[in-house]
PDB file of N, CA and C in Angstrom:
ATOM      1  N   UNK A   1     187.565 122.645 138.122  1.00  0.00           N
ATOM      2  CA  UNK A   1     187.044 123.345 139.282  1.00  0.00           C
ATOM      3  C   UNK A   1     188.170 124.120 139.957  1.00  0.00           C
ATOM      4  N   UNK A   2     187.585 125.130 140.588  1.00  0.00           N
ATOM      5  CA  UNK A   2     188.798 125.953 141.213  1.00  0.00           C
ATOM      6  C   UNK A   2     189.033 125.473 142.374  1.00  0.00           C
ATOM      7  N   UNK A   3     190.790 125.900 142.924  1.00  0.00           N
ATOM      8  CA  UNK A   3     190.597 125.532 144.065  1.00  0.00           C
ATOM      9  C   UNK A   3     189.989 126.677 145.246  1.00  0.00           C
ATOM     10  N   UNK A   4     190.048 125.715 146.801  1.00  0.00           N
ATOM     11  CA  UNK A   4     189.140 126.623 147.774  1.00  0.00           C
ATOM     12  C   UNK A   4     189.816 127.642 148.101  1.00  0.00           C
ATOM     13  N   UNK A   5     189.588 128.683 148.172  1.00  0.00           N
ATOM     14  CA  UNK A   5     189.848 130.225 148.880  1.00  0.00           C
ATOM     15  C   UNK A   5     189.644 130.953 149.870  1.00  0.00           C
ATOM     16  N   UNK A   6     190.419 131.471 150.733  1.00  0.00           N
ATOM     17  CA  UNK A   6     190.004 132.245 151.836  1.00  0.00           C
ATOM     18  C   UNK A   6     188.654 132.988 151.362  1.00  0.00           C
ATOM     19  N   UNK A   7     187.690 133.708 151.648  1.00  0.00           N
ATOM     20  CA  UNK A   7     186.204 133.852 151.462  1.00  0.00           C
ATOM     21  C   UNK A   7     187.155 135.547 151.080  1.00  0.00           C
ATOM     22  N   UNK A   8     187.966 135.932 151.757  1.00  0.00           N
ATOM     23  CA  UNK A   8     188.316 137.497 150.699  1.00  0.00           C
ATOM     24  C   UNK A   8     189.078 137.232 149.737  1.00  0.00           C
ATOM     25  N   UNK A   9     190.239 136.466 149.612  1.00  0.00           N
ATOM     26  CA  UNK A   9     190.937 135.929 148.854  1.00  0.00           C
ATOM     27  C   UNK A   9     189.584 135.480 147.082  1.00  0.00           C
ATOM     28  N   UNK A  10     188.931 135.108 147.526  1.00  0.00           N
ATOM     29  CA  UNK A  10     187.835 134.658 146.746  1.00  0.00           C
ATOM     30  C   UNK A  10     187.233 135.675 146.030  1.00  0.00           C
ATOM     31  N   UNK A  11     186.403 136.308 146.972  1.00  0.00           N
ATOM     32  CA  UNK A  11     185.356 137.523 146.350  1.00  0.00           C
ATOM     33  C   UNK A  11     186.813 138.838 145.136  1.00  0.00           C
ATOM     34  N   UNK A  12     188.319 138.560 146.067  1.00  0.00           N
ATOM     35  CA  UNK A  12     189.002 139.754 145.356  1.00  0.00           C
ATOM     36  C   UNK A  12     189.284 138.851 143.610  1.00  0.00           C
ATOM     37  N   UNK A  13     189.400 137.133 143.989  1.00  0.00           N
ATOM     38  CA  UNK A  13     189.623 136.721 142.372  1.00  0.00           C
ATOM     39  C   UNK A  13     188.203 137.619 141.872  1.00  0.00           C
ATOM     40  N   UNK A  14     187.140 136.952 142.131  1.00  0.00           N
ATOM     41  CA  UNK A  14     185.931 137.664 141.174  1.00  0.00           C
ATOM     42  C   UNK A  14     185.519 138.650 140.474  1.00  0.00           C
ATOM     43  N   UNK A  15     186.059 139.537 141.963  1.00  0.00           N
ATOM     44  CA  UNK A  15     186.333 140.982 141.671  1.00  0.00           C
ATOM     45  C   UNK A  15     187.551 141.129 140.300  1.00  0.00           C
ATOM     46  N   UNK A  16     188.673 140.684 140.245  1.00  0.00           N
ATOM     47  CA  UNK A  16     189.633 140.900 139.669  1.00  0.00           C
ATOM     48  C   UNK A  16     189.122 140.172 138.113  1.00  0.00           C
ATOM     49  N   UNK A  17     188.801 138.938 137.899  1.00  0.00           N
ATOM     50  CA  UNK A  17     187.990 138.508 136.716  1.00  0.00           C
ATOM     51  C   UNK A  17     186.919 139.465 136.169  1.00  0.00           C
ATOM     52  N   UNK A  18     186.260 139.594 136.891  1.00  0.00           N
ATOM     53  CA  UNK A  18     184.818 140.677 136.863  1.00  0.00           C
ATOM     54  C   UNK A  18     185.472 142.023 135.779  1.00  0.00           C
ATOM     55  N   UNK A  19     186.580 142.586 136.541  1.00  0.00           N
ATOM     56  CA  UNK A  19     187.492 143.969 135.735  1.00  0.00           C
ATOM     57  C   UNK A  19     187.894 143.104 134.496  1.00  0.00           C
ATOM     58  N   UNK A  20     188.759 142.451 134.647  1.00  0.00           N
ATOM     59  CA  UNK A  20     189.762 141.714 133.568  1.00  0.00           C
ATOM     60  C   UNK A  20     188.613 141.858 132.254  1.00  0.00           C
ATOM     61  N   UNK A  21     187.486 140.897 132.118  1.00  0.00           N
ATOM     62  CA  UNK A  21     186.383 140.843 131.524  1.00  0.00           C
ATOM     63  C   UNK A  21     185.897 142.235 130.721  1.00  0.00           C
ATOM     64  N   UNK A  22     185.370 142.888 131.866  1.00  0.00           N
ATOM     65  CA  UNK A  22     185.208 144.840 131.637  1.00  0.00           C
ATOM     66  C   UNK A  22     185.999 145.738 130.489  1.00  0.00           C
ATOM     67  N   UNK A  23     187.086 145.121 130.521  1.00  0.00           N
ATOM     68  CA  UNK A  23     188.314 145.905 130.242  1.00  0.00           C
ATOM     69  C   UNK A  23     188.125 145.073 128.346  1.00  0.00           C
ATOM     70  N   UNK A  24     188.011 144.268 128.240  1.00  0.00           N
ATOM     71  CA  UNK A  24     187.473 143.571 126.947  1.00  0.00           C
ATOM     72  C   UNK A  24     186.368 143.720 126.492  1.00  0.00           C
ATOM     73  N   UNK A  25     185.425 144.592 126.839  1.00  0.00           N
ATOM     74  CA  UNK A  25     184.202 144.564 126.338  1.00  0.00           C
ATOM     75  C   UNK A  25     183.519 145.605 127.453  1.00  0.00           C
ATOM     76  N   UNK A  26     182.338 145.727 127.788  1.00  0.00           N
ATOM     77  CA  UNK A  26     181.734 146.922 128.675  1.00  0.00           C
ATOM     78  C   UNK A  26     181.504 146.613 129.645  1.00  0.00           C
ATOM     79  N   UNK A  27     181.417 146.725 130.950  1.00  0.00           N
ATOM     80  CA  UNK A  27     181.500 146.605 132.046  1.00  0.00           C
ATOM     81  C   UNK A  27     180.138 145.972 132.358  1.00  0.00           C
ATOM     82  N   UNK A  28     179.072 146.920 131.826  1.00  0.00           N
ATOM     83  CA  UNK A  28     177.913 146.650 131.605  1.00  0.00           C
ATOM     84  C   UNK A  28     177.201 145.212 130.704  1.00  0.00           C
ATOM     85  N   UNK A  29     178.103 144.089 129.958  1.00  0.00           N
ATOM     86  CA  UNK A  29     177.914 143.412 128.844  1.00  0.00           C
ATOM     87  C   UNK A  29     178.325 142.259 129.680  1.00  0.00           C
ATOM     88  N   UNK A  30     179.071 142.294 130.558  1.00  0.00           N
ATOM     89  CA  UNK A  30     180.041 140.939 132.021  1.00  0.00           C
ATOM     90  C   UNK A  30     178.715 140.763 132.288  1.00  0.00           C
ATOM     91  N   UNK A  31     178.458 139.561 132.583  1.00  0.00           N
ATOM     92  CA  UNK A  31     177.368 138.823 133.514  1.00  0.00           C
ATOM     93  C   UNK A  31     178.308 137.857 134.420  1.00  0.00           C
ATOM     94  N   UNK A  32     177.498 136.995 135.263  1.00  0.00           N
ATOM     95  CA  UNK A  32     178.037 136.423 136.150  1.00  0.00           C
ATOM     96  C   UNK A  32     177.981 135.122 135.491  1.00  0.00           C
ATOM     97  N   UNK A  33     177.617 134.884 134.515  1.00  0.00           N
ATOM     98  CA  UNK A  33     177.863 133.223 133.797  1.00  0.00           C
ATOM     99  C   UNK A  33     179.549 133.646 133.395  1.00  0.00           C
ATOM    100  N   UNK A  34     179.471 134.449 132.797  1.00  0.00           N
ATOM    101  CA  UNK A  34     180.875 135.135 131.971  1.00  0.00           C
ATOM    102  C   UNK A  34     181.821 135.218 133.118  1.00  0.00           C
ATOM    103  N   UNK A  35     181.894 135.543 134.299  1.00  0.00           N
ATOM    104  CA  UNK A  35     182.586 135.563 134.715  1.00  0.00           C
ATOM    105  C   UNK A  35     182.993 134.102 135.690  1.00  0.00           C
ATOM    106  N   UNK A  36     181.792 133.539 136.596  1.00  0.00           N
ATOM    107  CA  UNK A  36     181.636 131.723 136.724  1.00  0.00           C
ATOM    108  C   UNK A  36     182.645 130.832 135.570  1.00  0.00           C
ATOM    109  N   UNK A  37     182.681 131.149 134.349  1.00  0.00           N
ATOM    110  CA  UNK A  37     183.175 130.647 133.582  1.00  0.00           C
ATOM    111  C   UNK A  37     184.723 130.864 133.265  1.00  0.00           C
ATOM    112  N   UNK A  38     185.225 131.668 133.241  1.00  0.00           N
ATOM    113  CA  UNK A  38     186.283 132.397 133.264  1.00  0.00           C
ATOM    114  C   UNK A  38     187.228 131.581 134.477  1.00  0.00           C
ATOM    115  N   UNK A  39     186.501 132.200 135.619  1.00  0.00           N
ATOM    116  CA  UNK A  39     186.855 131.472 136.193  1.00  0.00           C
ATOM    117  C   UNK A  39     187.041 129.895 137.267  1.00  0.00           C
ATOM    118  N   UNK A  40     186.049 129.170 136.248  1.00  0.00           N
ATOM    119  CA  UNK A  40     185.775 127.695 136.519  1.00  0.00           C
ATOM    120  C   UNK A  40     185.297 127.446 137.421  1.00  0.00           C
ATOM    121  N   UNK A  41     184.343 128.798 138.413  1.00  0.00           N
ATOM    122  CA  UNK A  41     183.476 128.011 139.400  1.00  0.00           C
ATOM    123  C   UNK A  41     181.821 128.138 138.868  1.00  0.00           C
ATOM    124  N   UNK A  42     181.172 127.925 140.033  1.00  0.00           N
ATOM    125  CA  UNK A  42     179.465 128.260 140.001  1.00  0.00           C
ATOM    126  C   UNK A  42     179.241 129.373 140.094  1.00  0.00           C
ATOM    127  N   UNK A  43     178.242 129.695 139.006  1.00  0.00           N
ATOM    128  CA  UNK A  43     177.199 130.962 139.159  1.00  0.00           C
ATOM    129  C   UNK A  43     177.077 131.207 141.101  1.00  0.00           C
ATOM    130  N   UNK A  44     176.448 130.277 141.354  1.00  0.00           N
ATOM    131  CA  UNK A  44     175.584 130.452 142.801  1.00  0.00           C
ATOM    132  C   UNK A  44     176.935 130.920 143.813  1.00  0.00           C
ATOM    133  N   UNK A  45     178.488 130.749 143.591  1.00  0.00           N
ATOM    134  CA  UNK A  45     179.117 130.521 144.345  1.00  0.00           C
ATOM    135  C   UNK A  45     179.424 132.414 144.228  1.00  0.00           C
ATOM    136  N   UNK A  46     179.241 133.093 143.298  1.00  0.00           N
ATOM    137  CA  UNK A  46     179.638 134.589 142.597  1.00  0.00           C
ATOM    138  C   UNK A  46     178.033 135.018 143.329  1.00  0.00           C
ATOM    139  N   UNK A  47     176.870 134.387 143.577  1.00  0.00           N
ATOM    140  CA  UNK A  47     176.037 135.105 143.927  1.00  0.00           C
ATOM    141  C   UNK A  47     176.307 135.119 145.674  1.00  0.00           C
ATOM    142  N   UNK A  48     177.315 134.394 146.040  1.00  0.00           N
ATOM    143  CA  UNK A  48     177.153 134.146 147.532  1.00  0.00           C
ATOM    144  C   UNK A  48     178.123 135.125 147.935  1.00  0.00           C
ATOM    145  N   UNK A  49     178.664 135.828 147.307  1.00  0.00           N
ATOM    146  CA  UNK A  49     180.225 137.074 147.423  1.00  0.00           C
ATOM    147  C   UNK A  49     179.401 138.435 147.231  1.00  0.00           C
ATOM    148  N   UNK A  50     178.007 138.065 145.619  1.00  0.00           N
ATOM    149  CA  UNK A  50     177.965 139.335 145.193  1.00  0.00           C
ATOM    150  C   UNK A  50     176.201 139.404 144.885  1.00  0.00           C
ATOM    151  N   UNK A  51     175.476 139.751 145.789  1.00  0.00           N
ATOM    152  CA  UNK A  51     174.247 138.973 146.106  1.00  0.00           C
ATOM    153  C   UNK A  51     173.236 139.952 144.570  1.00  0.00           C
ATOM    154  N   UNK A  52     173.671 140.636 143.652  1.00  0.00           N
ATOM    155  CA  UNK A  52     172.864 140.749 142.390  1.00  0.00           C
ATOM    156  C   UNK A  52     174.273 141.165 141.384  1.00  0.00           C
ATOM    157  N   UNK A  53     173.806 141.582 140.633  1.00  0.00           N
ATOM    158  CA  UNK A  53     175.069 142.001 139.471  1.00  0.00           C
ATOM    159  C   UNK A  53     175.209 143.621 139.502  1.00  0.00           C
ATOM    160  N   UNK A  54     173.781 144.203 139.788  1.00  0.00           N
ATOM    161  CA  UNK A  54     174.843 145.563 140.487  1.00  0.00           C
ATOM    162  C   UNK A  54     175.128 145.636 141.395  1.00  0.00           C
ATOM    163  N   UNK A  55     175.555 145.374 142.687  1.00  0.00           N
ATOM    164  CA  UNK A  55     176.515 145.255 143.337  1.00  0.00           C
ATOM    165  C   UNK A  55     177.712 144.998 142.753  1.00  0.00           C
ATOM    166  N   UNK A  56     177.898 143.605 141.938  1.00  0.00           N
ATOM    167  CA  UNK A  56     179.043 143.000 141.599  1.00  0.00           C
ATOM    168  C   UNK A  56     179.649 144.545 140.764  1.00  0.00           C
ATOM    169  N   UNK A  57     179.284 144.781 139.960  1.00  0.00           N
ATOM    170  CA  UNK A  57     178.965 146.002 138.613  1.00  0.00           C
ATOM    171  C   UNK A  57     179.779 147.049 139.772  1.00  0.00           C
ATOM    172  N   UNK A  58     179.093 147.607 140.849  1.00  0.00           N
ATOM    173  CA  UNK A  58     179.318 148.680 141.719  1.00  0.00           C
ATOM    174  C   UNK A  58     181.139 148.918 141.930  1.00  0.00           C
ATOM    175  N   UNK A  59     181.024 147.319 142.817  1.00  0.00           N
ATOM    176  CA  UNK A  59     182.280 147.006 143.407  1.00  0.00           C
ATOM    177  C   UNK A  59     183.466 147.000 142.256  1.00  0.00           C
ATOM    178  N   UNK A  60     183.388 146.569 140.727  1.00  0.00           N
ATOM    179  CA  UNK A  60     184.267 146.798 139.450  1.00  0.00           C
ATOM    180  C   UNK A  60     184.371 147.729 139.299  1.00  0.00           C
ATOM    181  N   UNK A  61     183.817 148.771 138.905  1.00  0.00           N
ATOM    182  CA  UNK A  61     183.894 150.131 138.683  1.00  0.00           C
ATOM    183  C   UNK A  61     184.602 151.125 139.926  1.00  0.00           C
ATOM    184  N   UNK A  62     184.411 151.072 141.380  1.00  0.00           N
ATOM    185  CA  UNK A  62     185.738 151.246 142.442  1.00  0.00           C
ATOM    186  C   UNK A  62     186.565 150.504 142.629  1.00  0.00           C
ATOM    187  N   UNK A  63     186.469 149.673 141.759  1.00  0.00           N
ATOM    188  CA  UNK A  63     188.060 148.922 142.164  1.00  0.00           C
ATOM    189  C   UNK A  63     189.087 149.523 140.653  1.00  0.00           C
ATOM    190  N   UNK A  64     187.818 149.578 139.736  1.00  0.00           N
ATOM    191  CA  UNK A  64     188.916 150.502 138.377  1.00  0.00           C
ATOM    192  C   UNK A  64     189.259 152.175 139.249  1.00  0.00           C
ATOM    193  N   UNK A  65     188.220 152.291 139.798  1.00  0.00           N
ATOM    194  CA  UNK A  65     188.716 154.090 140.404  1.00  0.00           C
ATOM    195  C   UNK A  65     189.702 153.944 141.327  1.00  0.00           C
ATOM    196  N   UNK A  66     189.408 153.006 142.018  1.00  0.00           N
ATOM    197  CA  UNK A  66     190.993 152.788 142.947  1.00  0.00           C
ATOM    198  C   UNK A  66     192.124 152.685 142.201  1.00  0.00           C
ATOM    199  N   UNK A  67     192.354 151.545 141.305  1.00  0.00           N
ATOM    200  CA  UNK A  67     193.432 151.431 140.755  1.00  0.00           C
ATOM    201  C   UNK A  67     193.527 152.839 139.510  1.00  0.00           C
ATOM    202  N   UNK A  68     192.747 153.447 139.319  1.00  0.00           N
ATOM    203  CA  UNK A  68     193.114 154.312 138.553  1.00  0.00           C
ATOM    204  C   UNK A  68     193.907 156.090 139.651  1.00  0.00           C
ATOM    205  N   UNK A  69     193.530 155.632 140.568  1.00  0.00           N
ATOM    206  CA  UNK A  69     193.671 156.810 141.894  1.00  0.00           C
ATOM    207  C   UNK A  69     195.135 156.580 141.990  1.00  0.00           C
ATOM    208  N   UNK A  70     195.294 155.426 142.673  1.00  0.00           N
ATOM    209  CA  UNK A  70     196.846 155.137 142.999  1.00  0.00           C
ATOM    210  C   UNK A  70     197.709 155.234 141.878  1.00  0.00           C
ATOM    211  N   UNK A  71     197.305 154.911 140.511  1.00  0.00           N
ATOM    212  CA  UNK A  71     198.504 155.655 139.572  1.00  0.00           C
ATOM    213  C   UNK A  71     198.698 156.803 139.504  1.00  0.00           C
ATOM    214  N   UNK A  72     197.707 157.949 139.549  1.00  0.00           N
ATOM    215  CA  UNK A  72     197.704 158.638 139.520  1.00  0.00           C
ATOM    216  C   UNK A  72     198.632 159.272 141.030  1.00  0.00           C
ATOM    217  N   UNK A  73     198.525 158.920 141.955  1.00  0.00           N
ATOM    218  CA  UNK A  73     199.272 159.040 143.417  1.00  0.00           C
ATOM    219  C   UNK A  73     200.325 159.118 143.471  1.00  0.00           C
ATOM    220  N   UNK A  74     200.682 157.496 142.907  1.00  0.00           N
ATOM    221  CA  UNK A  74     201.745 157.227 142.390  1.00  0.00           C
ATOM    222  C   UNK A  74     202.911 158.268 141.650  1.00  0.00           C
ATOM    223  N   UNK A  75     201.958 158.875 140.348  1.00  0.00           N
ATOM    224  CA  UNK A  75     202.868 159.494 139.476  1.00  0.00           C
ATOM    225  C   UNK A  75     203.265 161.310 140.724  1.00  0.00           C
ATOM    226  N   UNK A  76     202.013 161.393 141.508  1.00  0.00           N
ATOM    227  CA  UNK A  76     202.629 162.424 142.350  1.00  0.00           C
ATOM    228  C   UNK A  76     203.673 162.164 142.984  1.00  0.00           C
ATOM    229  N   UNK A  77     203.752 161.137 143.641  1.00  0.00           N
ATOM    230  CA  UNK A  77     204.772 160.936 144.799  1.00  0.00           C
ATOM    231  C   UNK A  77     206.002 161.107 143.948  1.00  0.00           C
ATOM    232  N   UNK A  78     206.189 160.331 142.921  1.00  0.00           N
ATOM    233  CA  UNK A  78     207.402 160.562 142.276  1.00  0.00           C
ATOM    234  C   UNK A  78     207.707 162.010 141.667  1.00  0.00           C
ATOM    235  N   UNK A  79     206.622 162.616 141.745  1.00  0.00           N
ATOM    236  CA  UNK A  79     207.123 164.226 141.216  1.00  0.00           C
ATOM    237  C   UNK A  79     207.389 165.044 142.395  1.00  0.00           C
ATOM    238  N   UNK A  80     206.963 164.765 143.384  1.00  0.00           N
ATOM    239  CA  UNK A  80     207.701 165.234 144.899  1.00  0.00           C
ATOM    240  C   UNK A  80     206.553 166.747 144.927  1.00  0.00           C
ATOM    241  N   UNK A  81     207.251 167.403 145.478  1.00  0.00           N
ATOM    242  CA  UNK A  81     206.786 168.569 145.739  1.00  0.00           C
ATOM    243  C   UNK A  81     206.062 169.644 144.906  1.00  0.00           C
ATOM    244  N   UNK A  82     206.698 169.416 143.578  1.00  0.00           N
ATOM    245  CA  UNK A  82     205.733 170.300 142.182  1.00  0.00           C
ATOM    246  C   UNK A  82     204.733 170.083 142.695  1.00  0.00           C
ATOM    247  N   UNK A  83     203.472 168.857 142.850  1.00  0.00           N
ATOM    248  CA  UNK A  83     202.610 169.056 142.998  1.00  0.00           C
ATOM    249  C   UNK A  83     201.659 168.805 144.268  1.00  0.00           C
ATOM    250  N   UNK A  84     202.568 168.658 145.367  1.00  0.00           N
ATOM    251  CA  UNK A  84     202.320 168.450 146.521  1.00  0.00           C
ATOM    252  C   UNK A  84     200.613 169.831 146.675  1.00  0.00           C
ATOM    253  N   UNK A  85     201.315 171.034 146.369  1.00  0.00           N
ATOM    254  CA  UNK A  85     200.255 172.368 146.372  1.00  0.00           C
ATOM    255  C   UNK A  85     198.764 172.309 145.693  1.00  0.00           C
ATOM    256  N   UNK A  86     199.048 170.697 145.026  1.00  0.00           N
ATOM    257  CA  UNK A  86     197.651 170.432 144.130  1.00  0.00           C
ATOM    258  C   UNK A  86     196.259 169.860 144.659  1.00  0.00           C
ATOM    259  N   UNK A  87     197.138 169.059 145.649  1.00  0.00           N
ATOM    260  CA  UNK A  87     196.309 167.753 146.165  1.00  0.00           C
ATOM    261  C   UNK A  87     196.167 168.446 147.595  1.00  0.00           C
ATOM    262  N   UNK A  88     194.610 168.644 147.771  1.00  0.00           N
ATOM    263  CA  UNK A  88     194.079 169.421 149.316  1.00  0.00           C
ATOM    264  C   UNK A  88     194.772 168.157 150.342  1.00  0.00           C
ATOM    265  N   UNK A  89     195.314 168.956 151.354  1.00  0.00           N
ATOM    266  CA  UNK A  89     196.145 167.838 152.520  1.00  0.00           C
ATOM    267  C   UNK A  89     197.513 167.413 152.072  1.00  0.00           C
ATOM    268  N   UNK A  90     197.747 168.140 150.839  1.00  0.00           N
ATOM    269  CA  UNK A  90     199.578 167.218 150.221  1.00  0.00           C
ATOM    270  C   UNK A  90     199.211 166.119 149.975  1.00  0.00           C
ATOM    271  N   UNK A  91     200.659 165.851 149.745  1.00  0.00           N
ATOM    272  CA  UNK A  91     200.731 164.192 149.142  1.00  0.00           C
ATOM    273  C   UNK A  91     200.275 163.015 150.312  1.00  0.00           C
ATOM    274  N   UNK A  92     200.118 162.185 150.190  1.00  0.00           N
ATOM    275  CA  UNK A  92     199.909 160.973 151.257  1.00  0.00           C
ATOM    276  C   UNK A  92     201.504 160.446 151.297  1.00  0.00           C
ATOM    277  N   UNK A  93     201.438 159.841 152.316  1.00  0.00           N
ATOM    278  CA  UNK A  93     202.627 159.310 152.539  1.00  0.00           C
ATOM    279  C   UNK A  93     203.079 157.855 152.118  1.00  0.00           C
TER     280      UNK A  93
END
C-alpha cells in the first residue's frame, strides 16, 4: 500500500504514473486499474482525484503539453535573443 499524501502531492503522483504509463503504450490504452496498480493504491482512491477517465486522459495530455512547452522555452532562453523576435511578448523571464 502506498503511503498517505498531501491530496496535491497525490493527484500530481497519478497524474505523473498516468503519463509514465502513456509514454509505453497510448495514452488512450491507460485505464485506471493500470494505473491503481502501478501505483499500489485503489481504483476508488484515482476516482476521488479524477472523477471519470477523461478527465484523468484530459489532465495527461496538458501535463505532456506543459512539459513539452517548457523544453521548448527552455531551449529559447538559452538561445537568448535570436529568437526572442519569435515568441509574441519575447521570451518569459
Amino acid at each position: 500500500m502506498s503511503k498517505r499524501l498531501e491530496p496535491e502531492a497525490r493527484k500530481a503522483q497519478i497524474l505523473t504514473a498516468a503519463l509514465d504509463l502513456a509514454t509505453k503504450s497510448h495514452y488512450m490504452l491507460v485505464t485506471q486499474n493500470d494505473i491503481a496498480e502501478e501505483l499500489g493504491i485503489s481504483l476508488s482512491l484515482i476516482l476521488s482525484y479524477f472523477g471519470s477517465m477523461d478527465e484523468l486522459r484530459y489532465d495527461v495530455v496538458q501535463k505532456a503539453i506543459d512539459i513539452d512547452n517548457e523544453k521548448v522555452m527552455s531551449q529559447a532562453r538559452s538561445m537568448g535573443h535570436k529568437l526572442a523576435h519569435t515568441i509574441p511578448g519575447g521570451l518569459p523571464k
